[in-house]
Protein backbone atom coordinates (compact mmCIF):
# COMPACT_ATOMS: atom_id res chain seq x y z
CA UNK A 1 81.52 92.90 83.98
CA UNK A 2 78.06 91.98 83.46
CA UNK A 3 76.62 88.51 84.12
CA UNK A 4 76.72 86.40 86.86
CA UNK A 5 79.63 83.89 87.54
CA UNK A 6 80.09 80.64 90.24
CA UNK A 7 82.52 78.10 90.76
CA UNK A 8 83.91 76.40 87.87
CA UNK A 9 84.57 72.70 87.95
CA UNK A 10 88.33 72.83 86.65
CA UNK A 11 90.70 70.01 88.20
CA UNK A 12 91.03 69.19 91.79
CA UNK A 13 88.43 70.20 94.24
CA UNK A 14 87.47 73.05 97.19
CA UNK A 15 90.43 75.05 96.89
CA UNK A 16 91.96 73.64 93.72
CA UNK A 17 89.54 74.33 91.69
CA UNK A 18 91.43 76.75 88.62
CA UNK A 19 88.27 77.62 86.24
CA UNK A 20 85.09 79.76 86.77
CA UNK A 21 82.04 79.67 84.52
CA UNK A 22 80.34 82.88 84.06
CA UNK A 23 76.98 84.31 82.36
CA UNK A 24 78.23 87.12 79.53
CA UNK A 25 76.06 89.94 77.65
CA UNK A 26 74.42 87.60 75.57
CA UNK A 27 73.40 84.80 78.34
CA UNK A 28 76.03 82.23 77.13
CA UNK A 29 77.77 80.42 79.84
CA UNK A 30 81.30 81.14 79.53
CA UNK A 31 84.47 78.72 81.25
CA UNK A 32 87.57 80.01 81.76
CA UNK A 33 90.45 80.03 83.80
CA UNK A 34 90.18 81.60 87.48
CA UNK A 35 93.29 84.04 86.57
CA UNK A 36 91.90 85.25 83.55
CA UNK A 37 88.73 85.64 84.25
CA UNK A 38 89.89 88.54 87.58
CA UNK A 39 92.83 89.84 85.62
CA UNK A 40 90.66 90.49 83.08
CA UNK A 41 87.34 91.40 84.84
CA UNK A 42 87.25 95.14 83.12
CA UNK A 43 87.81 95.99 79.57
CA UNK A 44 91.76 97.13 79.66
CA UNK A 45 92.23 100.71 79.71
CA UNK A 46 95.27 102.47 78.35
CA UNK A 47 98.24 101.23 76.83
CA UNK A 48 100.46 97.88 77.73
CA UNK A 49 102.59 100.06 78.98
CA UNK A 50 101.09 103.21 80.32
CA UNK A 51 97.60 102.51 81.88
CA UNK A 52 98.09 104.36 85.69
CA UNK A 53 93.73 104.01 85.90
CA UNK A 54 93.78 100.77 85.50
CA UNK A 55 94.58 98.72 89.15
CA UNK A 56 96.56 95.54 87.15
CA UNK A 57 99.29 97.96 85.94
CA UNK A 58 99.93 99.50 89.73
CA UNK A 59 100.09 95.88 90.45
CA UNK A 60 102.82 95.38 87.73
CA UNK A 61 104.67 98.65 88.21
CA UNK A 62 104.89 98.40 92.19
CA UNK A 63 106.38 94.72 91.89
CA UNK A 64 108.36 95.97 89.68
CA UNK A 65 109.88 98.70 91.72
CA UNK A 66 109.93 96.42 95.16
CA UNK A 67 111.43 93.91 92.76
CA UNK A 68 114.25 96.35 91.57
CA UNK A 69 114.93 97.67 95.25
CA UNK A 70 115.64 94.30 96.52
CA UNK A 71 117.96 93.21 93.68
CA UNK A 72 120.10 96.65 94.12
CA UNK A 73 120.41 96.43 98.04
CA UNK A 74 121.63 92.48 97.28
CA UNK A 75 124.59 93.79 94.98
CA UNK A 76 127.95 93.03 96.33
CA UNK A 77 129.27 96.18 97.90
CA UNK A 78 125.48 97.70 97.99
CA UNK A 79 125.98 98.41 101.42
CA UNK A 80 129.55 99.23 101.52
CA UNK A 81 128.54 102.50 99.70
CA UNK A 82 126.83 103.38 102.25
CA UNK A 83 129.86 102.97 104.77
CA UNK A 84 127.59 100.89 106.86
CA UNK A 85 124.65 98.41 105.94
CA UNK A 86 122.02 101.23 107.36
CA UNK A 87 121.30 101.93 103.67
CA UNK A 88 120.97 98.54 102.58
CA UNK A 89 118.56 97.73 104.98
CA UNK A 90 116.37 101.03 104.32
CA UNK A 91 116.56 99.98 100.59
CA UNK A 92 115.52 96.56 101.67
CA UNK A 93 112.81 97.87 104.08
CA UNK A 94 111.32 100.52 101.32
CA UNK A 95 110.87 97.53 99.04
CA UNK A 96 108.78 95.66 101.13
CA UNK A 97 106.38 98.39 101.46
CA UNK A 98 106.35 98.37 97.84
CA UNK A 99 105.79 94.61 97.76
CA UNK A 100 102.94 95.04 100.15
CA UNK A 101 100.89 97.59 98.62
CA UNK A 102 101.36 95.41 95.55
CA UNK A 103 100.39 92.52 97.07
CA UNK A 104 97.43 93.74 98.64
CA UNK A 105 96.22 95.22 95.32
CA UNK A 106 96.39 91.00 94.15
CA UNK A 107 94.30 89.96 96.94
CA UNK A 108 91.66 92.70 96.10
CA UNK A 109 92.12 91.65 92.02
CA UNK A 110 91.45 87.92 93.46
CA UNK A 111 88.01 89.10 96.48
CA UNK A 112 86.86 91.64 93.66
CA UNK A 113 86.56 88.80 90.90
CA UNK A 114 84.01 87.02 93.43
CA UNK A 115 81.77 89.27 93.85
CA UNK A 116 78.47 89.55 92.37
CA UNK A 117 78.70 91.42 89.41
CA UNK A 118 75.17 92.96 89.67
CA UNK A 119 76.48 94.46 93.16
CA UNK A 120 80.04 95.40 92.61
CA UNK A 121 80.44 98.07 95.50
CA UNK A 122 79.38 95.45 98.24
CA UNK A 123 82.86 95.30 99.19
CA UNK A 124 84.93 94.28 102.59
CA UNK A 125 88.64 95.32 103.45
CA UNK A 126 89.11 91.94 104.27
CA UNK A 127 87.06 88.73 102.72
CA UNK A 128 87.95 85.10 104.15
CA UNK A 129 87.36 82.19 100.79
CA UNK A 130 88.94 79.66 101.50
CA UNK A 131 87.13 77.61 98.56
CA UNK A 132 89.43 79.47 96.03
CA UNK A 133 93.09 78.88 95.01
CA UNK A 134 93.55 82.35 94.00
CA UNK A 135 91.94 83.37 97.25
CA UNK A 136 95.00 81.26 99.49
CA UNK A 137 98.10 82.11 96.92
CA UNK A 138 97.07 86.27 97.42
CA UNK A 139 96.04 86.03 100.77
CA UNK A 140 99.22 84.08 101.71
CA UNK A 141 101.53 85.94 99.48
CA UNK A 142 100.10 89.24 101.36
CA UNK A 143 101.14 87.83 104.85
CA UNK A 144 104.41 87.20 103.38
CA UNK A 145 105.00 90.60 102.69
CA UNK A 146 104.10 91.57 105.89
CA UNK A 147 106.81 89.30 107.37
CA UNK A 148 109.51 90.87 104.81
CA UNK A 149 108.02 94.17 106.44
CA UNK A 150 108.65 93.37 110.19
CA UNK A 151 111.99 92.05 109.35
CA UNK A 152 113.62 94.67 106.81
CA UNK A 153 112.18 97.41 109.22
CA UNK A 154 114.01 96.03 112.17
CA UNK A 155 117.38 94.99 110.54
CA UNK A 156 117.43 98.94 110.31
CA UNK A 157 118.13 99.25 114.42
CA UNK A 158 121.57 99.34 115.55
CA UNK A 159 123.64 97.31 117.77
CA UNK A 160 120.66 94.47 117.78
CA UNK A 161 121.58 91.48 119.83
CA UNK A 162 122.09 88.22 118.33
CA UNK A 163 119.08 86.82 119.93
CA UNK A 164 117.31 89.49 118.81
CA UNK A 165 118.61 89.25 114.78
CA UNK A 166 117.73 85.99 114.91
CA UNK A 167 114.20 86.24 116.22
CA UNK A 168 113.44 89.46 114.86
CA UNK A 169 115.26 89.40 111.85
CA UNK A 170 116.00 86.15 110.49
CA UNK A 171 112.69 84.33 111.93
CA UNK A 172 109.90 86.26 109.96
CA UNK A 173 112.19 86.78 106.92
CA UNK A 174 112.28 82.89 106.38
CA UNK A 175 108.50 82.77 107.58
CA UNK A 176 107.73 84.99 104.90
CA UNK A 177 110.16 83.32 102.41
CA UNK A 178 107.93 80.07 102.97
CA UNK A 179 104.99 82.42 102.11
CA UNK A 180 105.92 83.62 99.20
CA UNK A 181 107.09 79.82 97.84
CA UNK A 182 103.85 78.50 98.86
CA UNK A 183 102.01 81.34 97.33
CA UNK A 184 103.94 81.34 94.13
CA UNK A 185 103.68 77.70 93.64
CA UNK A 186 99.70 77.89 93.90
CA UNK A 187 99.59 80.70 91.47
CA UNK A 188 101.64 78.28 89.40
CA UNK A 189 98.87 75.30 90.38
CA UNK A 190 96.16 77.70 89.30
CA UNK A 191 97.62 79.16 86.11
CA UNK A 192 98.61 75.53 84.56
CA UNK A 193 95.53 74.22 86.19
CA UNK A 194 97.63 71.38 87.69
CA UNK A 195 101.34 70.66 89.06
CA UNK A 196 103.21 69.84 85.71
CA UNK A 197 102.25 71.83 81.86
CA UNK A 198 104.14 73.10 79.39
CA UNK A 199 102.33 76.04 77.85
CA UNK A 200 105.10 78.82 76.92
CA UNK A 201 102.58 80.54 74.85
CA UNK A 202 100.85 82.33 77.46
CA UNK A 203 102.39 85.20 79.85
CA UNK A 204 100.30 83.28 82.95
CA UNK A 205 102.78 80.12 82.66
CA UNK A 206 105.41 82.56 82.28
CA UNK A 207 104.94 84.70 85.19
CA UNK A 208 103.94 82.54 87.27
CA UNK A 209 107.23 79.98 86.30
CA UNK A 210 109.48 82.75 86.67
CA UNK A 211 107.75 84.04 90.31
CA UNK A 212 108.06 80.48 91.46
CA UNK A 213 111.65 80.33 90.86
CA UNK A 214 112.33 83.26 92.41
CA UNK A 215 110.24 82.50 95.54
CA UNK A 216 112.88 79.16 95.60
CA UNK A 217 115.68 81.64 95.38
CA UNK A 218 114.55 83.42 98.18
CA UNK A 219 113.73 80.63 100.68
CA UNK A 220 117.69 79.62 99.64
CA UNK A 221 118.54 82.74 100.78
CA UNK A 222 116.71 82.58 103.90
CA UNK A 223 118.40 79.37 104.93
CA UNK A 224 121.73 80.72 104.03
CA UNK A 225 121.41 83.81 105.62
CA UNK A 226 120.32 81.82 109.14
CA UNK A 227 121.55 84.12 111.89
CA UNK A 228 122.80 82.68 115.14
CA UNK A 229 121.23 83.48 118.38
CA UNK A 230 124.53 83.44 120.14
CA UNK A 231 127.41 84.86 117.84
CA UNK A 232 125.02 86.56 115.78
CA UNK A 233 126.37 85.66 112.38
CA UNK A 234 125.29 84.93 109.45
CA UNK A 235 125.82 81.42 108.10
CA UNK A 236 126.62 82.44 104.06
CA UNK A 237 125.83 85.85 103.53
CA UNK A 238 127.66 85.72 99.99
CA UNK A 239 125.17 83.40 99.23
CA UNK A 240 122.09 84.70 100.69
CA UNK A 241 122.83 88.32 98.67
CA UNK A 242 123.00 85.86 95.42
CA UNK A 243 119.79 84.04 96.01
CA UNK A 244 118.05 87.11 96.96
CA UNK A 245 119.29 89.36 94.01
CA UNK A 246 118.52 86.40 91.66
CA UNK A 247 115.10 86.39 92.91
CA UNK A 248 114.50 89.67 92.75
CA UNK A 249 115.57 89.92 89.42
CA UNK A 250 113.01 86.67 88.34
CA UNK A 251 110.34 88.83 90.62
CA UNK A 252 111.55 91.76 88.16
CA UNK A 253 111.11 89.98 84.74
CA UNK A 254 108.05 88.33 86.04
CA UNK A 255 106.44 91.87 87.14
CA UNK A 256 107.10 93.40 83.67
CA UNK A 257 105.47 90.19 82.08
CA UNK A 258 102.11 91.46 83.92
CA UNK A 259 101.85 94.21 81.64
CA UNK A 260 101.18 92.54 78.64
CA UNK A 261 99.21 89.98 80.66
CA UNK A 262 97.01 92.90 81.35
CA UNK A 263 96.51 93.37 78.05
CA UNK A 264 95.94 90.40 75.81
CA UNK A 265 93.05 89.52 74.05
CA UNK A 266 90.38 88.02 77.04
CA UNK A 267 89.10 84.90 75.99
């Protein structure tokens, strides 16, 4: 992208700010929403559906496919197939890598969009901004994942004590449940550019709607699936597979939603 860009002066302040204002081709200042302006930082290359150059639809497709893994290891008698819940849990673990790598991919749409565009390969692994909504809800979402990734990969070890479910397994899965709600719900903040709006006609209110209710489903799911440190047993897991298989699914619809996102008309 050509130009320069800074801070725009969108509602709320620091962090809350939701708009950028940058300098196109032709010198005119342009204003327009923070998520637009990185999800649409390059011209979009390839189809709405096929575009594997393009970064935004790896970010699509590997939600998509973490999304999809999670909802098929929370169908009822997922695991039973398996004749223990071994498989379930490498299902469960092999989506959270794919939420990860997804995830990370956001935060470097969201540090990418910052930079200076006359400089675009001064680049960091990590970048700390905390001036920038978009900065917290990827940065947060990514440590989320990383919780889902330290618990799914130990709920794979046998014979685990209860203490050890509980702090191993159940504690960072309903840490990184709160991630993922607080995350979603700034996305939501940034895309509406405040708390309440009603704008159905864009896939940003959409996704990020549908992402939010899914990130409620899952902290439901944490909660019901609390694990106690001396029996070791799960409070409702009936209902912890149905919140977590009905978030997954509204992580699902909300992942496919990105790839027409990627491609609308940039304003």
């Amino acid at each position: 992208m050509t130009g320069g860009q800074k801070a725009g002066r969108g509602r709320g302040r620091g962090a809350a700010l939701t708009f950028v204002e940058h300098v196109g081709p032709n010198g005119v200042l342009v204003r327009r929403g923070s998520r637009r302006h990185r999800k649409h930082q390059e011209p979009a290359a390839g189809s709405t559906w096929w575009a594997p150059a393009a970064r935004g639809w790896w970010i699509a497709v590997l939600f998509a496919v973490g999304s999809l893994l999670f909802a098929v290891g929370s169908i009822p008698g997922y695991a039973n197939a398996f004749g223990s819940s071994r498989g379930d849990a490498i299902t469960y673990f092999v989506g959270s890598l794919f939420f990860t790598t997804a995830s990370f991919l956001c935060y470097r749409e969201a540090v990418d969009a910052s930079l200076p565009a006359q400089n675009p390969r001064r680049r960091r692994f990590f970048v700390v901004q905390p001036g920038r909504i978009d900065w917290w809800a990827t940065a947060v979402q990514l440590l989320g994942t990383v919780y889902f990734n330290v618990s799914t990969a130990l709920a794979m070890a046998d014979n685990l004590s209860a203490q050890a479910a509980h702090r191993h397994v159940w504690r960072p899965d309903a840490i990184g449940s709160v991630c993922f709600l607080v995350a979603s719900a700034l996305a939501w903040y940034e895309a509406s550019h405040g708390w309440l709006a009603w704008r159905p006609r864009t896939w940003a209110w959409w996704i990020t709607l549908v992402n939010l209710i899914g990130s409620i489903a899952f902290g439901v799911s944490a909660v019901a699936g609390w694990v106690s440190p001396v029996t070791g047993q799960v409070h409702n897991l009936d209902r912890a597979n149905t919140q977590t298989l009905i978030g997954a699914v509204c992580f699902l619809v909300g992942a496919v939603l990105l790839l027409p996102e990627r491609t609308e008309e940039a304003a």
